[in-house]
C-alpha atoms as a PDB file:
ATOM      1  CA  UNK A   1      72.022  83.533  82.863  1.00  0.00           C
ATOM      2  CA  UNK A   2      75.734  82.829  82.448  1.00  0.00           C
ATOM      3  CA  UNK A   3      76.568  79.280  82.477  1.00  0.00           C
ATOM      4  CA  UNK A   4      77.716  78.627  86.019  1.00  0.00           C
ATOM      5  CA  UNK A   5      79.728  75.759  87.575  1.00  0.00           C
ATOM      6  CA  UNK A   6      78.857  74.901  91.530  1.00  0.00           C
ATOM      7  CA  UNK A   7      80.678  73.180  93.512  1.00  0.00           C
ATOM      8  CA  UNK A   8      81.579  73.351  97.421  1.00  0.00           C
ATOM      9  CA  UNK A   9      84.704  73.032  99.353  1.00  0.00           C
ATOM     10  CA  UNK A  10      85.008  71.898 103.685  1.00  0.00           C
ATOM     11  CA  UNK A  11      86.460  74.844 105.438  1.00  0.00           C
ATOM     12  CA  UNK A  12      86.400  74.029 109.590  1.00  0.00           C
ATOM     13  CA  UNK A  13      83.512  71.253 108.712  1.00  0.00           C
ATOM     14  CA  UNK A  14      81.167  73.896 106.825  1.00  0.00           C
ATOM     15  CA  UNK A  15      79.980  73.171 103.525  1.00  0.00           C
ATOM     16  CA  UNK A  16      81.308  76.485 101.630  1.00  0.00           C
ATOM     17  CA  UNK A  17      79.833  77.123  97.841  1.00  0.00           C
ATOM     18  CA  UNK A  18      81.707  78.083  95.256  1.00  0.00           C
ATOM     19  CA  UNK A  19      80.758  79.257  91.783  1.00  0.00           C
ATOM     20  CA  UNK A  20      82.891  79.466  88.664  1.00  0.00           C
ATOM     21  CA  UNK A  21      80.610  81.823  86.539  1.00  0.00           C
ATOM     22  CA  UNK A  22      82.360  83.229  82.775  1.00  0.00           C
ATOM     23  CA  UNK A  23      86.006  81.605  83.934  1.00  0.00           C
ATOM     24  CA  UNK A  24      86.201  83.316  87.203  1.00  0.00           C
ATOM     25  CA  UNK A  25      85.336  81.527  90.597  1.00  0.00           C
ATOM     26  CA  UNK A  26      83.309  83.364  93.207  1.00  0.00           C
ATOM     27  CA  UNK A  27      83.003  82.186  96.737  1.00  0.00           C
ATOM     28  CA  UNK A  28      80.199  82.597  98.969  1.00  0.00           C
ATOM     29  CA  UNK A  29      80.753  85.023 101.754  1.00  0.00           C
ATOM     30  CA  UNK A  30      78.169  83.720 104.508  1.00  0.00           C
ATOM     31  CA  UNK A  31      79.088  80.326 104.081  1.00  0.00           C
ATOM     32  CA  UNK A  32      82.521  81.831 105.019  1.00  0.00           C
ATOM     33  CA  UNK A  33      81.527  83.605 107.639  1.00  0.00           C
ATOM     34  CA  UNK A  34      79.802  80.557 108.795  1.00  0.00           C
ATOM     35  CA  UNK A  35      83.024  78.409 108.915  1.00  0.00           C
ATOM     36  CA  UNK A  36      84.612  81.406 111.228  1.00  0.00           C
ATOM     37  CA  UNK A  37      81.708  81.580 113.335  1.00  0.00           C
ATOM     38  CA  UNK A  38      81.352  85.478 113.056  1.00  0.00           C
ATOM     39  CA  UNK A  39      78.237  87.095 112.125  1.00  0.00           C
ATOM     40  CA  UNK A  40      77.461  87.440 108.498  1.00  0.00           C
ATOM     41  CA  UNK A  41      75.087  90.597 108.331  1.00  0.00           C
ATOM     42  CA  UNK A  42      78.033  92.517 110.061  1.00  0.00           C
ATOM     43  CA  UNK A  43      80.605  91.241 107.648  1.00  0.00           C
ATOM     44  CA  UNK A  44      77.968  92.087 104.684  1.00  0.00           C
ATOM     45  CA  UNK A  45      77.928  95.781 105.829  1.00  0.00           C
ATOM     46  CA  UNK A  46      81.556  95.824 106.500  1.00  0.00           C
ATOM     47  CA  UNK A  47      82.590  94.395 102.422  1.00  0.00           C
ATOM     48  CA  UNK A  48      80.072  97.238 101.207  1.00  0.00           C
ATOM     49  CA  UNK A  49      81.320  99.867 103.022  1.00  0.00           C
ATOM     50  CA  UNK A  50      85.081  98.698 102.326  1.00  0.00           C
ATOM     51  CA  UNK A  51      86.572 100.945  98.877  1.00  0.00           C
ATOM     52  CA  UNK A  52      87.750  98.039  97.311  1.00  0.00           C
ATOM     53  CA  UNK A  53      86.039  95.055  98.253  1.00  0.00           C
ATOM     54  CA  UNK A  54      82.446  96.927  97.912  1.00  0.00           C
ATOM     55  CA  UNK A  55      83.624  97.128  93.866  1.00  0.00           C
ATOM     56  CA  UNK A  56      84.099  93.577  93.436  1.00  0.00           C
ATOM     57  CA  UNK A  57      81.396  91.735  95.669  1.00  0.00           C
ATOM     58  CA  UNK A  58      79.015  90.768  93.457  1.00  0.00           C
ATOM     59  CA  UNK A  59      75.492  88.886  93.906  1.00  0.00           C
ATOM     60  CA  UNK A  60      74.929  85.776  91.778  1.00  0.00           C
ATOM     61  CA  UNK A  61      71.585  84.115  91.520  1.00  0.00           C
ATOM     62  CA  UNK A  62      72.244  80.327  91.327  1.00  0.00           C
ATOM     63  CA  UNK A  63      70.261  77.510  91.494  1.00  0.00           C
ATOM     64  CA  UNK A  64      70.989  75.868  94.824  1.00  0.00           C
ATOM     65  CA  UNK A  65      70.039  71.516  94.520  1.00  0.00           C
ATOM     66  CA  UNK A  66      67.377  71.097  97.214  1.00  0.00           C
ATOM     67  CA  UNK A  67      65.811  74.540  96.660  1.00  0.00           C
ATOM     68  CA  UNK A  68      62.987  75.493  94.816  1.00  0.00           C
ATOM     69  CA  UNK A  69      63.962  78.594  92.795  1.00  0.00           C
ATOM     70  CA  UNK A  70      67.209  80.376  92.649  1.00  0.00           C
ATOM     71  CA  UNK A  71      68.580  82.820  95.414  1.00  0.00           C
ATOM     72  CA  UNK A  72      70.699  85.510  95.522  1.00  0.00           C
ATOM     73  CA  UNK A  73      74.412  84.876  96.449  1.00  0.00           C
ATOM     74  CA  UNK A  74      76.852  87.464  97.719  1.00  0.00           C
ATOM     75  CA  UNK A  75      80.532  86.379  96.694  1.00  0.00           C
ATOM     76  CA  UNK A  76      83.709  87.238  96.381  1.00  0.00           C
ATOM     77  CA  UNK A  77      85.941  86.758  93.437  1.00  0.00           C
ATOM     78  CA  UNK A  78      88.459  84.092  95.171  1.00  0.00           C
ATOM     79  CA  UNK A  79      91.371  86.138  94.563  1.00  0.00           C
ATOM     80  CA  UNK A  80      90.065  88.583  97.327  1.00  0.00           C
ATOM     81  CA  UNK A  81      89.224  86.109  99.764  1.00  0.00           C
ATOM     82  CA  UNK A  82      92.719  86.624 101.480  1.00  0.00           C
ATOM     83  CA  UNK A  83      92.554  90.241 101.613  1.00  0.00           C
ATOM     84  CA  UNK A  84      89.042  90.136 103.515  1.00  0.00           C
ATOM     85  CA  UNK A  85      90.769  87.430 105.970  1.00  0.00           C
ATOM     86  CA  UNK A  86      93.566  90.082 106.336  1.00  0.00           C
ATOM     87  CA  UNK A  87      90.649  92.458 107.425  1.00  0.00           C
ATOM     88  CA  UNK A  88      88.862  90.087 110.110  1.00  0.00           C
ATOM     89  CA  UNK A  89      89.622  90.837 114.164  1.00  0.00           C
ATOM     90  CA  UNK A  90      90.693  87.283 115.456  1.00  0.00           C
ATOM     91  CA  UNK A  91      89.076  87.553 118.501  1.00  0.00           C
ATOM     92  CA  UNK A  92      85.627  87.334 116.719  1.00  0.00           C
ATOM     93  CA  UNK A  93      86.239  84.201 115.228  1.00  0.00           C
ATOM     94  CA  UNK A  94      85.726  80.947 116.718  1.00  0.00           C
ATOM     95  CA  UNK A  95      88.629  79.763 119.333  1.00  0.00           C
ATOM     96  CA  UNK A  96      89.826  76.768 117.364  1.00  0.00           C
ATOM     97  CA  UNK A  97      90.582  78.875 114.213  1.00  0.00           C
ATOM     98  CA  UNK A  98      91.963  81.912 115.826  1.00  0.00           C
ATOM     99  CA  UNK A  99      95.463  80.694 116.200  1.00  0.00           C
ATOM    100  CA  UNK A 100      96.072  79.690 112.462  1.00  0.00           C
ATOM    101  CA  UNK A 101      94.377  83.331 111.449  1.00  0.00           C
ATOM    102  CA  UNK A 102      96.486  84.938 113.510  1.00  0.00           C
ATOM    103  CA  UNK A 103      99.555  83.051 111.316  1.00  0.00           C
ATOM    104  CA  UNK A 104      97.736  84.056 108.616  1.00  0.00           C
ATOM    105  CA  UNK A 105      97.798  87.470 109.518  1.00  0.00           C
ATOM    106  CA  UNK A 106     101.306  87.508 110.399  1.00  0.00           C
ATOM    107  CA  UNK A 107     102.623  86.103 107.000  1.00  0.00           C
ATOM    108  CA  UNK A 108     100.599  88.328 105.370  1.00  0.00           C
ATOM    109  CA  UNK A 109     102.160  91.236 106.688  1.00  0.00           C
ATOM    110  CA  UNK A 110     105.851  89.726 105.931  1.00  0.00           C
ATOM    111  CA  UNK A 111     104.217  89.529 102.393  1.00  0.00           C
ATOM    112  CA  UNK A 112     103.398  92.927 101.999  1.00  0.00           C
ATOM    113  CA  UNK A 113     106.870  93.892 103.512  1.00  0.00           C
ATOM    114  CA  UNK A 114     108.719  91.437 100.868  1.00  0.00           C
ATOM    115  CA  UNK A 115     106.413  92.796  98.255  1.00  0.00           C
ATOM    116  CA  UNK A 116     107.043  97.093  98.611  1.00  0.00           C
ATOM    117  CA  UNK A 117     110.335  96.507  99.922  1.00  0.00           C
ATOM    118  CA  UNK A 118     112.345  93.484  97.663  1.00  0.00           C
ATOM    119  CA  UNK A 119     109.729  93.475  94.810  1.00  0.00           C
ATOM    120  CA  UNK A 120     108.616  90.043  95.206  1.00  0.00           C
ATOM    121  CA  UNK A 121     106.867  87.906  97.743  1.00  0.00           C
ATOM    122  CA  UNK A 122     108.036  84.413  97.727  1.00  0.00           C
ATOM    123  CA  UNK A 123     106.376  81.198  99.917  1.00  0.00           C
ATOM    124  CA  UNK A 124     109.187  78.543 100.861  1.00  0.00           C
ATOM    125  CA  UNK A 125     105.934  76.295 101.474  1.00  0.00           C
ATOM    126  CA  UNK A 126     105.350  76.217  97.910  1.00  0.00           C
ATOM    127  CA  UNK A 127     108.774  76.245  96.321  1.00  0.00           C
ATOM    128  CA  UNK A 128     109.855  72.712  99.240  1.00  0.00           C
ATOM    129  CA  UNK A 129     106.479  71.220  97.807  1.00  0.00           C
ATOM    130  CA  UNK A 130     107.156  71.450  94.033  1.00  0.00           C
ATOM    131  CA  UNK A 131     110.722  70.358  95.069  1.00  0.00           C
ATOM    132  CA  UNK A 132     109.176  67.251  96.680  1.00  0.00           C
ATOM    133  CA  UNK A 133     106.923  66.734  94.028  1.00  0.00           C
ATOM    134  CA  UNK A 134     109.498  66.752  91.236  1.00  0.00           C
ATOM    135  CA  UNK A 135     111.828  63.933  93.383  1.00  0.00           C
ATOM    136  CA  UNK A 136     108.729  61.928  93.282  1.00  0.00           C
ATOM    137  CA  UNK A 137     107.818  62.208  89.450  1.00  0.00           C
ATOM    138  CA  UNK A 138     111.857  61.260  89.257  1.00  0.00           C
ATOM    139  CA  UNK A 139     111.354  58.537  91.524  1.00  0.00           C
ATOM    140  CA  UNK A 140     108.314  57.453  89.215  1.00  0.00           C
ATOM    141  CA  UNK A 141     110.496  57.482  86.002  1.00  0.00           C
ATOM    142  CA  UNK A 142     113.254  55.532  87.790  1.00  0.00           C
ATOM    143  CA  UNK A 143     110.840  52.912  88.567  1.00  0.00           C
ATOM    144  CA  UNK A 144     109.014  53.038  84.726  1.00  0.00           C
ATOM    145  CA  UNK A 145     112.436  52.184  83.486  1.00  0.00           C
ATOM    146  CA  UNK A 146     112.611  48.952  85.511  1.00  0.00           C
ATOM    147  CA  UNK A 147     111.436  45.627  84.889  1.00  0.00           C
ATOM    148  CA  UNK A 148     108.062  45.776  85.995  1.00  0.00           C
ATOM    149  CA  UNK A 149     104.745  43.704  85.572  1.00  0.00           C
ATOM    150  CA  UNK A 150     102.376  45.053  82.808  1.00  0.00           C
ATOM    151  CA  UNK A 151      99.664  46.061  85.855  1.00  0.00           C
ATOM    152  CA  UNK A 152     101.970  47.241  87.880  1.00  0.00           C
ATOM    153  CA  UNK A 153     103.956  49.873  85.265  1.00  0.00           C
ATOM    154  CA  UNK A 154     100.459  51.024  84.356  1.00  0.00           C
ATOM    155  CA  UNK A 155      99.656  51.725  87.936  1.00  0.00           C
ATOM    156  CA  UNK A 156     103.099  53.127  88.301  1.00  0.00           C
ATOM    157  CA  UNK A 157     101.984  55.397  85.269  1.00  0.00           C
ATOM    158  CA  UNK A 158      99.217  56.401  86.360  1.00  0.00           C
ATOM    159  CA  UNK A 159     101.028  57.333  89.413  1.00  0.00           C
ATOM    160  CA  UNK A 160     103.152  59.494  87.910  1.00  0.00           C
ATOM    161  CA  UNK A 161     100.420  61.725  85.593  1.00  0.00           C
ATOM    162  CA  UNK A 162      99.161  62.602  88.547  1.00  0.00           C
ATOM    163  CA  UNK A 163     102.262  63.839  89.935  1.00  0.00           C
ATOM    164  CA  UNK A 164     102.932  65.404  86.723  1.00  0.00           C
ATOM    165  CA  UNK A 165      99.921  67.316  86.688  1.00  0.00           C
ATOM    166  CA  UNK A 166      99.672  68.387  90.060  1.00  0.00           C
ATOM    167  CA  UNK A 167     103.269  70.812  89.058  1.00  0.00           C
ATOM    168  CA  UNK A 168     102.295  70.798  85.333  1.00  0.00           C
ATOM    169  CA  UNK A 169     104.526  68.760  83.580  1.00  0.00           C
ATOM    170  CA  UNK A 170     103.772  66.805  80.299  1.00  0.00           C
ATOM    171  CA  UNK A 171     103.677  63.308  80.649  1.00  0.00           C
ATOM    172  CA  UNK A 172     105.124  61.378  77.824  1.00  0.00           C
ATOM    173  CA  UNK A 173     103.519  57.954  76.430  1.00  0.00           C
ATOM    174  CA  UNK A 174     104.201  54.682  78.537  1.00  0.00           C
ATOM    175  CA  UNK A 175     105.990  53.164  75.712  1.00  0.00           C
ATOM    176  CA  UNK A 176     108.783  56.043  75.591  1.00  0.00           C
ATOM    177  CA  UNK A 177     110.042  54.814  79.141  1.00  0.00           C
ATOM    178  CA  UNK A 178     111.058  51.474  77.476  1.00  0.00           C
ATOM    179  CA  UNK A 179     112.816  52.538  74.967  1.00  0.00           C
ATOM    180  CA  UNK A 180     116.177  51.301  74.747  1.00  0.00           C
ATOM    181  CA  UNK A 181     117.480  55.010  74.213  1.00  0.00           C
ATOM    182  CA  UNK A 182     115.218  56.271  76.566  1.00  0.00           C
ATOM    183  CA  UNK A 183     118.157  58.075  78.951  1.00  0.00           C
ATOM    184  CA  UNK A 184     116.237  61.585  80.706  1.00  0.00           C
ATOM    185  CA  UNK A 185     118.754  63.025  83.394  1.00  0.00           C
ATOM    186  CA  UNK A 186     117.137  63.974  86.095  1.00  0.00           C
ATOM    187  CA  UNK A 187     119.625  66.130  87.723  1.00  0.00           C
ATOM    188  CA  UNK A 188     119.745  68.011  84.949  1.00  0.00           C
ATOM    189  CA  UNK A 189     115.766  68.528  85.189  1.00  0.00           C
ATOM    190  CA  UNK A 190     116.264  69.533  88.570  1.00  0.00           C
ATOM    191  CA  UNK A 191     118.960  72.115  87.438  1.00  0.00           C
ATOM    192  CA  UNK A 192     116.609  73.706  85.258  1.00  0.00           C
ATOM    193  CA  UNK A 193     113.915  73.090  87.636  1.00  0.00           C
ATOM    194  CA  UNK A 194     115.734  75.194  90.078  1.00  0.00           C
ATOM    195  CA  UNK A 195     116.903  77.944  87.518  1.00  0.00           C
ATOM    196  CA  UNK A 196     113.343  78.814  86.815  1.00  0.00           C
ATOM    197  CA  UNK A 197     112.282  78.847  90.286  1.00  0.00           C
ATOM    198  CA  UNK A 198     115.011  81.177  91.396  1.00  0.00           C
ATOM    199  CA  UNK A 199     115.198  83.543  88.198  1.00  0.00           C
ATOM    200  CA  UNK A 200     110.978  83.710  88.259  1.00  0.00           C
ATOM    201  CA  UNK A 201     111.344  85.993  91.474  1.00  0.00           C
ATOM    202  CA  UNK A 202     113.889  88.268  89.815  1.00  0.00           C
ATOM    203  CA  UNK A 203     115.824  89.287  93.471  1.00  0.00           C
ATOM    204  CA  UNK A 204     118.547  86.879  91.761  1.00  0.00           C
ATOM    205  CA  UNK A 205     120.561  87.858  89.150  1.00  0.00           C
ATOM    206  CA  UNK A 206     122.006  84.263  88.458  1.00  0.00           C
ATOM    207  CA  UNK A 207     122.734  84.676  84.440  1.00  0.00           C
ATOM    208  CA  UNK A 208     126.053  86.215  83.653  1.00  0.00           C
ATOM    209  CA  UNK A 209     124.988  87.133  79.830  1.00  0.00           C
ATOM    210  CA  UNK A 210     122.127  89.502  78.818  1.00  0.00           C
ATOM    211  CA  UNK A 211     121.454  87.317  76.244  1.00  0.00           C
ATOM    212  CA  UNK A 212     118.041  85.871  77.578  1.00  0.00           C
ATOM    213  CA  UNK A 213     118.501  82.631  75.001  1.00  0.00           C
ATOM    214  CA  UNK A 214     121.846  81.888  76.692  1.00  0.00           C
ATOM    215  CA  UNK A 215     122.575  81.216  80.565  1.00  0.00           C
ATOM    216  CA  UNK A 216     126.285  81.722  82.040  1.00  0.00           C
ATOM    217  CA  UNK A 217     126.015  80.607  85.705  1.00  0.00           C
ATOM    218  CA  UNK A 218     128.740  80.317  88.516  1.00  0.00           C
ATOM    219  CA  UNK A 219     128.058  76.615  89.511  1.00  0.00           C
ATOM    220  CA  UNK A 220     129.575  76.989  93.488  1.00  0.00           C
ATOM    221  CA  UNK A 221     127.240  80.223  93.884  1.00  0.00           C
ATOM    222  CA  UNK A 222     124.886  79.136  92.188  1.00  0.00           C
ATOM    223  CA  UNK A 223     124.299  75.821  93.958  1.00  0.00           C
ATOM    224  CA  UNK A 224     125.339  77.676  97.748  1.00  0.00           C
ATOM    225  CA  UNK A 225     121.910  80.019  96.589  1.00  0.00           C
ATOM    226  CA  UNK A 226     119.792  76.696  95.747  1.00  0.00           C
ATOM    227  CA  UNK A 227     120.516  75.151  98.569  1.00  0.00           C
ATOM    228  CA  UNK A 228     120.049  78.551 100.853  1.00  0.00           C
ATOM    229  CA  UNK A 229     116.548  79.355  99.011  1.00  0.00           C
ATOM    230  CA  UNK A 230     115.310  76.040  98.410  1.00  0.00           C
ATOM    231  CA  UNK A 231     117.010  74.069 100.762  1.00  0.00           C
ATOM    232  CA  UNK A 232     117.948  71.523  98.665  1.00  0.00           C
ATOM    233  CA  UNK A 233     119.752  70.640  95.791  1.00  0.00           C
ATOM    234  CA  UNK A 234     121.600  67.584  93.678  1.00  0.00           C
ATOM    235  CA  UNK A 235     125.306  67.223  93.459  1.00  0.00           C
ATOM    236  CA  UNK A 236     125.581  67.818  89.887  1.00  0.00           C
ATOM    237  CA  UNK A 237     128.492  68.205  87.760  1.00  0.00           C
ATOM    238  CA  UNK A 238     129.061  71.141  85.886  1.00  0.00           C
ATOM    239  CA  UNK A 239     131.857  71.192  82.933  1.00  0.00           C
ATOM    240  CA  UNK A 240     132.652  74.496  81.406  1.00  0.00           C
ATOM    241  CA  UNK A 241     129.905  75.201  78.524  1.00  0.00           C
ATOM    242  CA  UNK A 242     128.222  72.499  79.680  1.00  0.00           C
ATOM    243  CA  UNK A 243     124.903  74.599  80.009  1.00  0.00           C
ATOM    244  CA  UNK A 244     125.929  77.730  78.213  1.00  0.00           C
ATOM    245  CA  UNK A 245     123.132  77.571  75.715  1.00  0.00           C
ATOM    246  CA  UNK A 246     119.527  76.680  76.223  1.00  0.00           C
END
């Protein structure tokens, strides 16, 4: 047997099981179907009659703790979970989650629109949280850099790893944020921080040069499409050259 990793997530106060099995997680469809209140054998026949979600369900025997020998587990591979949510008529699910499937449902179809029609599909959600999240890990620095009680700049640390790892940044070694020539500009970060985000969808064509190892931006434009896309952005300034080579 492959080694397997259980573990189990709350969705709508049901216990669901997931299994990571050969680096690839796998999620258990009744305990799914459970947490919508719809009726599992129905969905069961439904995935195996389905042309592309019949080729990836797969059965898993795991070792379940309270039982006394392993059972067979039909799952998912998570990555497909969405697409059999896509599939699911709302009024069969339980009244307290239909509303938020029926959002579900909606995005998804702007997503496929985005997707066929612009070539990318991109969710604000995400981009405003990793936004948020990289004010606080600047926040965090600011703060390291102060006077602070041993305790407290450890706690502060600790603070900010988590942050850091949460949008996967590096975090460097407490000591480095006493350093008397320890000087990071954040703004600049965030410059960068937005650059990425903005050239990663590729509907932007932000660099000037077709040199990929050198960026020629218009700041004004540049900053008007931050603040449009991500709704937010630092007043920075830009000197010519100033970020002509990376």
């Amino acid at each position: 047997m492959a080694k397997q990793e259980l573990a189990t997530i709350k969705f709508n106060d049901v216990d669901i099981l997931t299994i990571k099995e050969n680096d690839r997680v796998y999620v258990a469809m009744r305990d799914v179907c459970s947490g919508l209140g719809i009726d599992w054998e129905g969905q069961r026949q439904r995935i195996m009659r389905h042309d592309v979600l019949s080729t990836c369900a797969f059965t898993i025997q795991a070792q379940i703790s309270g039982d006394d020998q392993p059972r067979n587990i039909i799952t998912l591979p998570i990555e497909y979970l969405q697409g059999w949510l896509f599939t699911i008529q709302t009024r069969l699910v339980k009244p307290e989650i239909r509303p938020q499937l029926i959002e579900f449902q909606r995005e998804c179809f702007q997503v496929l629109h985005d997707y066929w029609v612009q070539g990318v599909a991109i969710k604000p959600r995400k981009a405003l949280d990793y936004i948020a999240l990289s004010k606080e890990a600047s926040r965090l620095r600011n703060e390291l850099r102060a006077p602070l009680h041993p305790d407290v700049r450890e706690h502060v640390y600790q603070q900010l790893t988590t942050v850091n790892q949460s949008i996967g940044w590096d975090t460097p070694a407490l000591d480095t944020f006493v350093e008397e020539n320890y000087e990071p500009n954040d703004d600049v970060a965030f410059f960068f921080e937005a650059y990425n985000l903005l050239t990663h969808s590729k509907r932007f064509n932000i660099n000037h040069l077709g040199d990929e190892n050198r960026i020629a931006i218009e700041p004004v434009s540049f900053r008007e499409l931050a603040l449009r896309e991500l709704n937010e952005f630092p007043e920075i300034k830009i000197w010519p050259g100033q970020f002509s080579a990376v």
